[in-house]
Protein backbone atom coordinates (compact mmCIF):
# COMPACT_ATOMS: atom_id res chain seq x y z
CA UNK A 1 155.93 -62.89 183.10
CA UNK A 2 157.09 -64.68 180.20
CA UNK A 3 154.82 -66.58 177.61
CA UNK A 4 155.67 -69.84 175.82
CA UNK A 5 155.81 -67.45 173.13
CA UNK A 6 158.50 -65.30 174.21
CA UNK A 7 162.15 -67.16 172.89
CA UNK A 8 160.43 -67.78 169.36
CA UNK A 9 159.40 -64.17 168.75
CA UNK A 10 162.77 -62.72 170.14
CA UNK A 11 164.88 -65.14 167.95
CA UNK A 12 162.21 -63.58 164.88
CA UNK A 13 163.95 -60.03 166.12
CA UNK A 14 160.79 -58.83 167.92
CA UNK A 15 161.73 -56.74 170.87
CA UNK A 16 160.82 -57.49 174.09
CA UNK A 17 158.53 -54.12 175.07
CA UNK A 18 156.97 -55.36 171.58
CA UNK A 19 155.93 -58.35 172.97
CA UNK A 20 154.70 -56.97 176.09
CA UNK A 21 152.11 -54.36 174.64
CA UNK A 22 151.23 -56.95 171.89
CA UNK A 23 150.24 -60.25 174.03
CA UNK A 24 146.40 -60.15 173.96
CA UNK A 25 146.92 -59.80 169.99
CA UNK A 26 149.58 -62.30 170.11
CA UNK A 27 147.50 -64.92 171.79
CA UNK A 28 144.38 -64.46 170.03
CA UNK A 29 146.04 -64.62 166.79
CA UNK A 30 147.84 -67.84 168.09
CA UNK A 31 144.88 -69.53 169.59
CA UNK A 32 142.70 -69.42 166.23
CA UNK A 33 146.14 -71.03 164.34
CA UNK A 34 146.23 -73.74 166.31
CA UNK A 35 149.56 -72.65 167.66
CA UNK A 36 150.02 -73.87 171.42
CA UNK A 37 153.06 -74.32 173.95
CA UNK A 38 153.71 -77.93 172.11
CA UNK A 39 154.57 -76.43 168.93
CA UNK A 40 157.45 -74.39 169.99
CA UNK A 41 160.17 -76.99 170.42
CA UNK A 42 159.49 -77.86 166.87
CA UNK A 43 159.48 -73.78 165.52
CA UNK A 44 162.66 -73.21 167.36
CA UNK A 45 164.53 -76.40 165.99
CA UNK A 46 163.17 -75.87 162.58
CA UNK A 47 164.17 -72.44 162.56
CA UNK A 48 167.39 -72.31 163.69
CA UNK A 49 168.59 -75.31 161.18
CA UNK A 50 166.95 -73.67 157.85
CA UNK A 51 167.58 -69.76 158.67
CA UNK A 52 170.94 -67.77 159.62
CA UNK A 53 169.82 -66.51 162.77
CA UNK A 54 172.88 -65.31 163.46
CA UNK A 55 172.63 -62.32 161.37
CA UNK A 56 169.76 -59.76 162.43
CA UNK A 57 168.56 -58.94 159.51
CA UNK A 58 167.37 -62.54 158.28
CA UNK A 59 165.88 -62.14 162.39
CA UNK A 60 163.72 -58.90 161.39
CA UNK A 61 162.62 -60.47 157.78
CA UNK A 62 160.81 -63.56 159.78
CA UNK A 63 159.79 -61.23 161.95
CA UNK A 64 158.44 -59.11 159.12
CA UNK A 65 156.42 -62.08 158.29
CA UNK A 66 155.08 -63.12 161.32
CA UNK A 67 153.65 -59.37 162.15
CA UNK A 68 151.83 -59.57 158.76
CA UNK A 69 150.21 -63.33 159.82
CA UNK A 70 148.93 -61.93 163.47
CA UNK A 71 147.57 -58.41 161.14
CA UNK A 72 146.19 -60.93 158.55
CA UNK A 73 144.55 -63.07 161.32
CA UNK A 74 142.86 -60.67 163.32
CA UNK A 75 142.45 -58.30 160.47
CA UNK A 76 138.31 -58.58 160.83
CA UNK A 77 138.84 -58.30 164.53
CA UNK A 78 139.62 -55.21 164.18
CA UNK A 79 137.33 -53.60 161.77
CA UNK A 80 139.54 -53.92 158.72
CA UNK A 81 138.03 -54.33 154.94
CA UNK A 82 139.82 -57.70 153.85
CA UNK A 83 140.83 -57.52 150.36
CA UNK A 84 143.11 -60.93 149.01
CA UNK A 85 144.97 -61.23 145.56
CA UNK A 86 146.56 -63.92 144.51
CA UNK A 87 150.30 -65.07 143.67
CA UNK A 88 152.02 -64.51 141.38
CA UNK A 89 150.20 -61.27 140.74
CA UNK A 90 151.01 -57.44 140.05
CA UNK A 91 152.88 -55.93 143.06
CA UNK A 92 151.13 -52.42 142.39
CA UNK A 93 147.17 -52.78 142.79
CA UNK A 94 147.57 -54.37 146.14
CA UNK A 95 150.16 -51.78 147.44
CA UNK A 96 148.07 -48.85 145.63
CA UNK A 97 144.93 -50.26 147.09
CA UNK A 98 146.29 -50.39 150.46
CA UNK A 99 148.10 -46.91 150.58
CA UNK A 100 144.47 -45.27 149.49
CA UNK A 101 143.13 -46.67 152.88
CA UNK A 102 144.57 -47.80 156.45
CA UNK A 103 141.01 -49.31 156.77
CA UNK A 104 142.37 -52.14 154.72
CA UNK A 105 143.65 -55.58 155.05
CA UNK A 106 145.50 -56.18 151.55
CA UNK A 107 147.69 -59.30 151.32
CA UNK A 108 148.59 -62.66 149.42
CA UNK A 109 147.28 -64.96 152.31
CA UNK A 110 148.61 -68.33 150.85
CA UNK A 111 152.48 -66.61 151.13
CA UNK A 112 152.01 -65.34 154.37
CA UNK A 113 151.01 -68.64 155.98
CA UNK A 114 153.26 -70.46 153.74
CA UNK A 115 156.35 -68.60 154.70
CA UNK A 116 155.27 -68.59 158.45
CA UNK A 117 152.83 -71.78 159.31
CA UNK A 118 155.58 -73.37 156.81
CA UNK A 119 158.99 -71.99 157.01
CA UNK A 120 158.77 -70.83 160.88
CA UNK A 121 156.14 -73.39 162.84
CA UNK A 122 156.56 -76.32 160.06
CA UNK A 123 152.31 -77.05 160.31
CA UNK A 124 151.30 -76.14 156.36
CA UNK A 125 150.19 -79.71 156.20
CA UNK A 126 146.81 -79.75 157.75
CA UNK A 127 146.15 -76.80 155.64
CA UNK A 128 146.59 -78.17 152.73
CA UNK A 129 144.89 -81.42 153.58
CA UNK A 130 141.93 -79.05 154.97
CA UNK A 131 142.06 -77.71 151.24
CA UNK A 132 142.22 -81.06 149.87
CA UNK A 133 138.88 -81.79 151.49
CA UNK A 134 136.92 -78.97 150.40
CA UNK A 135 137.26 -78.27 146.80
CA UNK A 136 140.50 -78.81 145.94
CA UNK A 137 141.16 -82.62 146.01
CA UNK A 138 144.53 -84.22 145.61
CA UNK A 139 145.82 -85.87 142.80
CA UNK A 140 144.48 -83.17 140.11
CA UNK A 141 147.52 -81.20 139.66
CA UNK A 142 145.31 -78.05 141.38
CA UNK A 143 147.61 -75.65 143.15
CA UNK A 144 148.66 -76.15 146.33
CA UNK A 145 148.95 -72.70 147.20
CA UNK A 146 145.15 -72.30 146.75
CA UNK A 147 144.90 -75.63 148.53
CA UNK A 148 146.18 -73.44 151.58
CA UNK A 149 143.88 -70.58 151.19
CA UNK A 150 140.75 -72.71 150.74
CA UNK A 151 142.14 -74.54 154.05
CA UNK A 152 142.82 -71.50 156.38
CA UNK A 153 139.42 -70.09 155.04
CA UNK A 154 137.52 -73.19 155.89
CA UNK A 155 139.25 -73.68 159.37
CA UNK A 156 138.50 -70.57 160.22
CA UNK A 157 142.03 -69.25 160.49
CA UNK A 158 142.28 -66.43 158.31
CA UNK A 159 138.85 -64.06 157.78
CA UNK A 160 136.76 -64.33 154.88
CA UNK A 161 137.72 -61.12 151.94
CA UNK A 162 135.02 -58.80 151.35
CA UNK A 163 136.65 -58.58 147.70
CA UNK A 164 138.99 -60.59 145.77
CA UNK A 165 140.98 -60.38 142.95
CA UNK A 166 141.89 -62.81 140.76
CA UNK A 167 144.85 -62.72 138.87
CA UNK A 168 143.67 -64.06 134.98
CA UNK A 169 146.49 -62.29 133.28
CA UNK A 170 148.61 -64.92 134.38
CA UNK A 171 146.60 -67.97 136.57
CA UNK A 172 144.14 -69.70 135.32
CA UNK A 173 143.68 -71.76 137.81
CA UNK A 174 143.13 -68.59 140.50
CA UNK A 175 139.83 -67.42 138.71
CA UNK A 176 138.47 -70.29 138.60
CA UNK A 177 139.25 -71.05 142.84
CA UNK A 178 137.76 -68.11 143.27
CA UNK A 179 134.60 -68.91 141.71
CA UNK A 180 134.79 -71.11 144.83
CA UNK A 181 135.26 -68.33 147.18
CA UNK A 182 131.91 -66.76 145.52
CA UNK A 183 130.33 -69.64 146.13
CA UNK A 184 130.68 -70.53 149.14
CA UNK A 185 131.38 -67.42 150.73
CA UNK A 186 129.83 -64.94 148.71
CA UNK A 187 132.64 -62.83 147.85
CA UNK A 188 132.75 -60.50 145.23
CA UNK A 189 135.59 -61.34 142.47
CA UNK A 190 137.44 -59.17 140.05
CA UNK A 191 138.83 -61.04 137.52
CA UNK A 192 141.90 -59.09 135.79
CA UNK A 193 141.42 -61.24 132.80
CA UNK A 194 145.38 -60.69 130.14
CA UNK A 195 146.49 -62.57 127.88
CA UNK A 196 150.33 -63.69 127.72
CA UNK A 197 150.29 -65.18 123.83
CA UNK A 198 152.93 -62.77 121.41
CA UNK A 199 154.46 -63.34 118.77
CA UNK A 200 157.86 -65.25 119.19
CA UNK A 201 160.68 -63.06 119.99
CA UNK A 202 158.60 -60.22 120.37
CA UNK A 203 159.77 -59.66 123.96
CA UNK A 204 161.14 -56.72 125.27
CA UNK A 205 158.40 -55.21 122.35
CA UNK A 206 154.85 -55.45 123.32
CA UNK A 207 151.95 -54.67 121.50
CA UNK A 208 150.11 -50.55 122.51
CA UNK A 209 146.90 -52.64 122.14
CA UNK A 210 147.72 -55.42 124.96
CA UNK A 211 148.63 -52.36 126.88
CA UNK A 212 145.81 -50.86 126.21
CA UNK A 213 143.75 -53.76 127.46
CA UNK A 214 145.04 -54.79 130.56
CA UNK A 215 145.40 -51.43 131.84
CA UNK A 216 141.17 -51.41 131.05
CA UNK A 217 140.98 -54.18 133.02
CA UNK A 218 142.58 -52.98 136.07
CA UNK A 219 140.96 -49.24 135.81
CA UNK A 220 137.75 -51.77 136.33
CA UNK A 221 139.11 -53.71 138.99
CA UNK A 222 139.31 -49.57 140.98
CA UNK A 223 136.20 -48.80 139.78
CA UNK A 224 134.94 -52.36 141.59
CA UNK A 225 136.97 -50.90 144.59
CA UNK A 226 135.31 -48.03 144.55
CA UNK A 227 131.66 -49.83 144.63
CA UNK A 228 132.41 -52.87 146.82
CA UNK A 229 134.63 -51.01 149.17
CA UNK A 230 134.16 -47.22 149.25
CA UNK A 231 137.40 -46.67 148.13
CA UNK A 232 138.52 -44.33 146.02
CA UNK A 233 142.71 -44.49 143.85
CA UNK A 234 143.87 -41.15 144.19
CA UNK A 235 147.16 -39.50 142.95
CA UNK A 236 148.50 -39.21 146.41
CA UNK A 237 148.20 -42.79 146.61
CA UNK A 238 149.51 -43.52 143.36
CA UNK A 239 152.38 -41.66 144.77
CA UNK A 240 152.66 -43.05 147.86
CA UNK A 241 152.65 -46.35 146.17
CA UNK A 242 155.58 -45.43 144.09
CA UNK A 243 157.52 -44.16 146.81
CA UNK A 244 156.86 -47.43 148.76
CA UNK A 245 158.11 -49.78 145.57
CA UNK A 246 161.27 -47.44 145.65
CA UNK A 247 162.04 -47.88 148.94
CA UNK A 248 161.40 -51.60 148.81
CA UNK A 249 163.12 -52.90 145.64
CA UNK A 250 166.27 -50.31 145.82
CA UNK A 251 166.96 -52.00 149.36
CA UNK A 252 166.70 -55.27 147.13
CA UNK A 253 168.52 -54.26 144.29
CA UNK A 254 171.43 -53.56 146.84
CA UNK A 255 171.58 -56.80 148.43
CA UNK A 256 171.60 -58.20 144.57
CA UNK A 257 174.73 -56.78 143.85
CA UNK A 258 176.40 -57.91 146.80
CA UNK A 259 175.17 -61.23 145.95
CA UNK A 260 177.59 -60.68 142.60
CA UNK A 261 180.49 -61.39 145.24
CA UNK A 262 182.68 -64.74 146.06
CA UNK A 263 181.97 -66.64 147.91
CA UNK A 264 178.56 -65.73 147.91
CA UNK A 265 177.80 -64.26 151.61
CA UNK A 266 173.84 -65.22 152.59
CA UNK A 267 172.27 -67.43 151.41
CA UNK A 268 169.25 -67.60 148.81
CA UNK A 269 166.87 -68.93 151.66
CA UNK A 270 166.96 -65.17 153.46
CA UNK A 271 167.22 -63.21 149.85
CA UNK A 272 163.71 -64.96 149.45
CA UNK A 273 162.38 -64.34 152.45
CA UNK A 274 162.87 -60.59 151.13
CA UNK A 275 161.59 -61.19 147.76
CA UNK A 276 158.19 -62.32 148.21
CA UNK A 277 157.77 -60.45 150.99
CA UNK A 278 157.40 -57.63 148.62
CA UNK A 279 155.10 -58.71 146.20
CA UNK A 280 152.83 -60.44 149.36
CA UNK A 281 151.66 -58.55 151.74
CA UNK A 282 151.20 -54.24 151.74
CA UNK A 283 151.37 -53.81 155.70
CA UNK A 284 153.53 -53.01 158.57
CA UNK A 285 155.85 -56.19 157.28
CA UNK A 286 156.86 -53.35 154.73
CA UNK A 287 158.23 -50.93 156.69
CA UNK A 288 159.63 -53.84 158.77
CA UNK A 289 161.62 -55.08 155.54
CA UNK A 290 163.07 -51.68 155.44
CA UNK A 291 165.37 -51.78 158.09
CA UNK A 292 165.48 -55.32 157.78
CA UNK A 293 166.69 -55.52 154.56
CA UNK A 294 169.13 -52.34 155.59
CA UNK A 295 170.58 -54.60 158.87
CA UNK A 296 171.39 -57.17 156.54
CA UNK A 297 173.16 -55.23 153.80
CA UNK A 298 175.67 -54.11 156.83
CA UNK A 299 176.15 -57.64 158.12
CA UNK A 300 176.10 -58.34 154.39
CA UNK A 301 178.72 -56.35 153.81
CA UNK A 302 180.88 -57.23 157.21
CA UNK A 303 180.96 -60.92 155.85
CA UNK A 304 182.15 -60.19 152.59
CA UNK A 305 184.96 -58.18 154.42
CA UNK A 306 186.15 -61.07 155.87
CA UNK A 307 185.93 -63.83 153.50
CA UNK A 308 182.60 -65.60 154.78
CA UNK A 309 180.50 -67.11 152.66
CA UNK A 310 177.46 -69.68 152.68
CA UNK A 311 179.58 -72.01 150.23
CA UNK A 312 183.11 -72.28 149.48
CA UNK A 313 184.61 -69.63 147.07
CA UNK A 314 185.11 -70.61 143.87
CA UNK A 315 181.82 -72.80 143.85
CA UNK A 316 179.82 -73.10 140.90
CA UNK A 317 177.21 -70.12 140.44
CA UNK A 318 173.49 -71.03 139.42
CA UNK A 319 170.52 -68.63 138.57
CA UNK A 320 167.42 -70.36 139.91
CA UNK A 321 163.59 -69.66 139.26
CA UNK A 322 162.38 -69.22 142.63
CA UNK A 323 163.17 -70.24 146.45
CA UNK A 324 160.89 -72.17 148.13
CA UNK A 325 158.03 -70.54 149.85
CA UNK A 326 157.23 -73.21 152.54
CA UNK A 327 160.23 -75.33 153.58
CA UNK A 328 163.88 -73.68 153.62
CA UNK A 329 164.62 -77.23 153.47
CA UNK A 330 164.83 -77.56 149.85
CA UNK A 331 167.36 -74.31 148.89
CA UNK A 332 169.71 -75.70 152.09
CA UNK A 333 170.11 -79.09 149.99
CA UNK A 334 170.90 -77.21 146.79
CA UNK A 335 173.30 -74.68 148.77
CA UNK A 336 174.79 -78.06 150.44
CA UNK A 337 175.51 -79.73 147.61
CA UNK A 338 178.79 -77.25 146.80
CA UNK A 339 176.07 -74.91 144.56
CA UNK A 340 176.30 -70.97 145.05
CA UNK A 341 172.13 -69.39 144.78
CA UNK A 342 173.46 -65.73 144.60
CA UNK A 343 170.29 -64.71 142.52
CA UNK A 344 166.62 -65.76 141.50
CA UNK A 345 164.23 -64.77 138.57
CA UNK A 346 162.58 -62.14 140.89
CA UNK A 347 165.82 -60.90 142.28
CA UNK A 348 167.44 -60.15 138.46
CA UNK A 349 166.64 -56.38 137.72
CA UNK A 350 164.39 -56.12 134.66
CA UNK A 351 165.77 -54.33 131.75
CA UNK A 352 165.78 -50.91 131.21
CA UNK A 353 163.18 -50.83 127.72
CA UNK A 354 161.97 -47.51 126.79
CA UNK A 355 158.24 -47.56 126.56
CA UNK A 356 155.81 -47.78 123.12
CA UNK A 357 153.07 -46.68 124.45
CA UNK A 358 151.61 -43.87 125.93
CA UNK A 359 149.50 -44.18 128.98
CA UNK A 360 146.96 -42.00 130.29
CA UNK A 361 145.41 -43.98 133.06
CA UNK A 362 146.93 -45.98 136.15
CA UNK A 363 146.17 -49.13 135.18
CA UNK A 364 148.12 -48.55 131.79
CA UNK A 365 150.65 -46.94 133.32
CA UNK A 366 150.76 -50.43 135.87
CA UNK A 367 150.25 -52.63 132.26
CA UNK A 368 152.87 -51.22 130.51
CA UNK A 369 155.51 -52.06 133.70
CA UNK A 370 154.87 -55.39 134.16
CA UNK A 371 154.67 -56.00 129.94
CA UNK A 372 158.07 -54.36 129.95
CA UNK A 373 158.90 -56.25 133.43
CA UNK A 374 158.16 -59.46 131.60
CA UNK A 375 156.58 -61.68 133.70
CA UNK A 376 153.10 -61.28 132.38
CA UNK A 377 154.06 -60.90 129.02
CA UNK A 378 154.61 -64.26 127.94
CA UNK A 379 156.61 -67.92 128.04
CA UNK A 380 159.18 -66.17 125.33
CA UNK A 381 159.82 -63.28 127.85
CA UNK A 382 160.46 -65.31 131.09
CA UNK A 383 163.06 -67.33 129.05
CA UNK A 384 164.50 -63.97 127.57
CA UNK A 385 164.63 -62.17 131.16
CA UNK A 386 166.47 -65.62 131.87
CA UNK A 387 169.00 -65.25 129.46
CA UNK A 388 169.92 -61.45 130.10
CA UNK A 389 170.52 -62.06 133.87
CA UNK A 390 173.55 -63.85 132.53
CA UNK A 391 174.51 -60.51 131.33
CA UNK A 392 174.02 -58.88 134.59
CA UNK A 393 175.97 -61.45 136.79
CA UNK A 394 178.20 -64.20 136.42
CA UNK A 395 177.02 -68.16 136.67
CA UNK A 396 177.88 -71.58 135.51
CA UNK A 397 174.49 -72.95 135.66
CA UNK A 398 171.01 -72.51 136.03
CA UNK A 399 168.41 -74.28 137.79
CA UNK A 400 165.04 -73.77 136.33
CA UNK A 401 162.66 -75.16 139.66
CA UNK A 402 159.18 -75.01 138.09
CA UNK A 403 156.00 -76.19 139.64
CA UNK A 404 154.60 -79.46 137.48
CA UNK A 405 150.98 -78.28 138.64
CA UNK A 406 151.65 -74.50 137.52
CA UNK A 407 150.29 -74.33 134.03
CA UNK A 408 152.30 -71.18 132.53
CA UNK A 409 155.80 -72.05 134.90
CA UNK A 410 155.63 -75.30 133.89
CA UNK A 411 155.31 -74.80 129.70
CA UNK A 412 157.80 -72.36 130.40
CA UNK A 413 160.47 -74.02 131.80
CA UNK A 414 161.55 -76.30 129.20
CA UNK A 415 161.48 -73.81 126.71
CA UNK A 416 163.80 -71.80 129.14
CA UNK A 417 165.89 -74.54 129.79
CA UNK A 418 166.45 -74.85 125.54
CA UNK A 419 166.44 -71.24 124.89
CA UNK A 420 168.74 -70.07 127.27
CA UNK A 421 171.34 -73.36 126.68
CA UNK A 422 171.06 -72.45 123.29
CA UNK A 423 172.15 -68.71 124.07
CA UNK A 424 174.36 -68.96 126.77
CA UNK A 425 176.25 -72.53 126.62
CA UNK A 426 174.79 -72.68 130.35
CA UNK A 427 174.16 -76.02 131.59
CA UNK A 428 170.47 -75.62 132.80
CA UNK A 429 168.63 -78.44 135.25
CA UNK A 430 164.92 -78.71 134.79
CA UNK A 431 163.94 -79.59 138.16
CA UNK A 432 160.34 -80.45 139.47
CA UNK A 433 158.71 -79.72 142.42
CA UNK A 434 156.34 -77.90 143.91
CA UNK A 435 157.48 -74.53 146.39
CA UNK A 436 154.33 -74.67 148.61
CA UNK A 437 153.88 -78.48 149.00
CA UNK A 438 156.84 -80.68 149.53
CA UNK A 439 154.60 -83.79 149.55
CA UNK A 440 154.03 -83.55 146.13
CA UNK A 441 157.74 -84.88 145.44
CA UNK A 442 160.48 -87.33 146.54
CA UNK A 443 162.99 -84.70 148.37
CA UNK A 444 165.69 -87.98 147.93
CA UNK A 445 164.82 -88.09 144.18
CA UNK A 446 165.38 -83.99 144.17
CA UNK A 447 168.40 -84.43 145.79
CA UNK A 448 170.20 -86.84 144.03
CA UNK A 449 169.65 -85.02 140.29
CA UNK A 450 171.01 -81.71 142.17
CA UNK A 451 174.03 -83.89 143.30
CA UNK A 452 174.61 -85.03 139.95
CA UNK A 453 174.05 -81.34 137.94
CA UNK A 454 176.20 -79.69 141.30
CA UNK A 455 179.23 -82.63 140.53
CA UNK A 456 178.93 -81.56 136.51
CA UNK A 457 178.84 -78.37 137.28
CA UNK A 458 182.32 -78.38 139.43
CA UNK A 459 183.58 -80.76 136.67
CA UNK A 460 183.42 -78.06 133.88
CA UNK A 461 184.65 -75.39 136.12
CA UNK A 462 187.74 -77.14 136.81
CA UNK A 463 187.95 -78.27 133.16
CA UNK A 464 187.86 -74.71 132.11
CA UNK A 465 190.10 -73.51 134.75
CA UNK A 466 193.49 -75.77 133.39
């Protein structure tokens, strides 16, 4: 007998024996989210208008998500150790972590609910208002992606951790929310405590000692594993973990490049699903984004075979920072205004740099990665990484879409927008808003300086074109 349920999950690409030997999770994991026959209109509606259903592969990538929410929910349930990091953080230690144990819950939980609670049932909001009232209060530029954590931890709709780790190579503002979680919950805290100052223009170099340090720091953060949790990183896991980032990002990498094409074929709303995805969760959405990811490289490539693409050809290019993690709303209104989103910060490949440093432990061997990656290495080398991707693929523009309430994004992102209009001649909009709460801006306000950057934009192509 069918379930309310039933349409939703098939148009997220579960199948329908799936649903039938899943239901008593399914409803359990539904009834503690609040998520009744009511809401289902609205999930429907608001997924068909903001996702390409039509192609299976953006299908499975929702559906990815939603498997990891129902895991995430009844993770406890089930006699799983809960471990959260937070975002943006190192994609390794969570995926290591995880492939040491199945015993283990290991996920971003603020993605996860904002790419399903958001981008799928459209009900974020009473999270973040539940976060509001119990810590986090509005009006103090505090992040509203720990606004959502705080909120599903207090309402009960994701379990408490028995371990966190916060992310203080990059976030401040994480370690000191989860002080909060220790507080009031009890929960033991790592802190991965970095530092992102260099010297100017030091990027893609990186000092041995900064190496040296971080990698200490999360060599720690196992040994707390190993005392909190019981579990022990072993090299089997370490390779495990290396094979899984293979797999993942080499199945990204290829939908990259045929993002290079024109007109661009998907649109940046479903390349992001598949970005964060990655760098969120360490679960069955993994495998899941496998042949997800390899569905929608073939209907990838059947659309550039005959000419379809999300904008018109010949439409100005832009590199943005990031999609939006809650509403799909946001990216639509960019790709709507005549701008082509083949490619984002986290979708550029990083540079091939040949290490300095030699490593002798994991965590070094993590350290010096993510130095050479860039992200975590400072303001200087987010703007740099900026600047090659206009190396690696062709654009007119760039949209640099920081979060005002972000400390490191936002210092960033005027230095990016100078450095890499200095380098590049690119035209680059500074835009403000916030990728997990879109009450935190005027979406007409947004719109209208996109409309006005997208008409400059075409202006200067066709200027350059007689």
């Amino acid at each position: 007998m069918a379930a309310y349920y039933d349409n939703l999950l098939r148009l997220c690409g579960f199948q329908a024996e799936e649903v039938k030997d899943e239901r008593p999770r399914i409803e359990k994991a539904f009834e503690r989210l609040g998520i009744g026959p009511d809401d289902m209109d609205m999930a429907e509606g608001w997924t068909r208008e903001h996702h390409d259903v039509e192609l299976e592969g953006s299908r499975r990538l929702l559906g990815a998500w939603l498997r990891e929410l129902i895991d995430m929910v009844l993770a406890k349930d089930e006699g799983k150790k809960v471990i959260y990091y937070g975002f943006p953080a190192m994609v390794r230690p969570g995926m290591l972590i995880k492939a040491s144990s199945e015993n283990i819950y290991c996920a971003c939980p603020d993605a996860v609910l904002c790419h399903t609670m958001g981008q799928i049932f459209n009900k974020l909001t009473p999270l973040l208002e539940a976060g509001e009232e119990n810590g986090l209060p509005p009006g103090h530029s505090l992040c509203s992606l720990w606004q959502v954590k705080v909120g599903a931890l207090v309402t009960g709709v994701i379990p408490e951790p028995d371990m966190a780790i916060a992310s203080s190579y990059f976030c401040d503002m994480g370690s000191k929310a989860d002080d909060l979680l220790a507080e009031k919950y009890g929960t033991p805290i790592f802190y991965v405590d970095g530092s992102m100052d260099s010297a100017w223009q030091e990027y893609p170099g990186c000092l041995s000692e900064r190496v040296k340090f971080l990698g200490a720091q999360l060599d720690q953060l196992f040994d707390k594993l190993k005392e909190t949790i019981g579990v022990e990183i072993t090299p089997q896991a370490w390779d495990k973990t290396a094979k899984v980032a293979v797999e993942y990002y080499s199945r990204l990498g290829k939908l990259t490049e045929l993002m290079r094409a024109d007109p661009v074929p998907v649109s940046a709303v479903e390349m992001g699903l598949a970005t964060i995805l990655g760098a969120a969760v360490t679960g069955r959405g993994v495998p899941e984004a496998y042949q997800a990811m390899d569905i929608l490289t073939k209907e990838t490539q059947q659309r550039l075979s005959e000419g379809i693409g999300v904008v018109e050809k010949g439409a100005p290019r832009v590199l943005f920072l990031v999609s939006n993690f809650s509403d799909a709303s946001v990216i639509r209104m960019i790709e709507k205004t005549g701008l082509a989103m083949p490619a984002s910060f986290f979708t550029m490949p990083p540079p091939k740099i040949k290490s300095e440093t030699v490593c002798s432990t994991f965590g070094e061997k993590m350290a010096d990665t993510e130095m050479r990656v860039g992200l975590y290495h400072s303001g200087y080398a987010m703007a740099k990484r900026l600047e090659m991707a206009t190396d690696h693929m062709e654009f007119d523009g760039m949209i640099c879409n920081y979060l005002f309430n972000c400390r490191p994004v936002a210092i960033m992102s005027h230095i990016a927008k100078k450095w890499v209009e200095k380098n590049t001649g690119l035209p680059v909009l500074a835009l403000e808003n916030d990728i997990y709460d879109t009450r935190s801006f005027s979406a007409g306000a947004m719109q209208t300086r996109v409309e006005t950057f997208a008409e400059m934009l075409k202006a200067r192509k066709t200027a350059a074109a007689a």
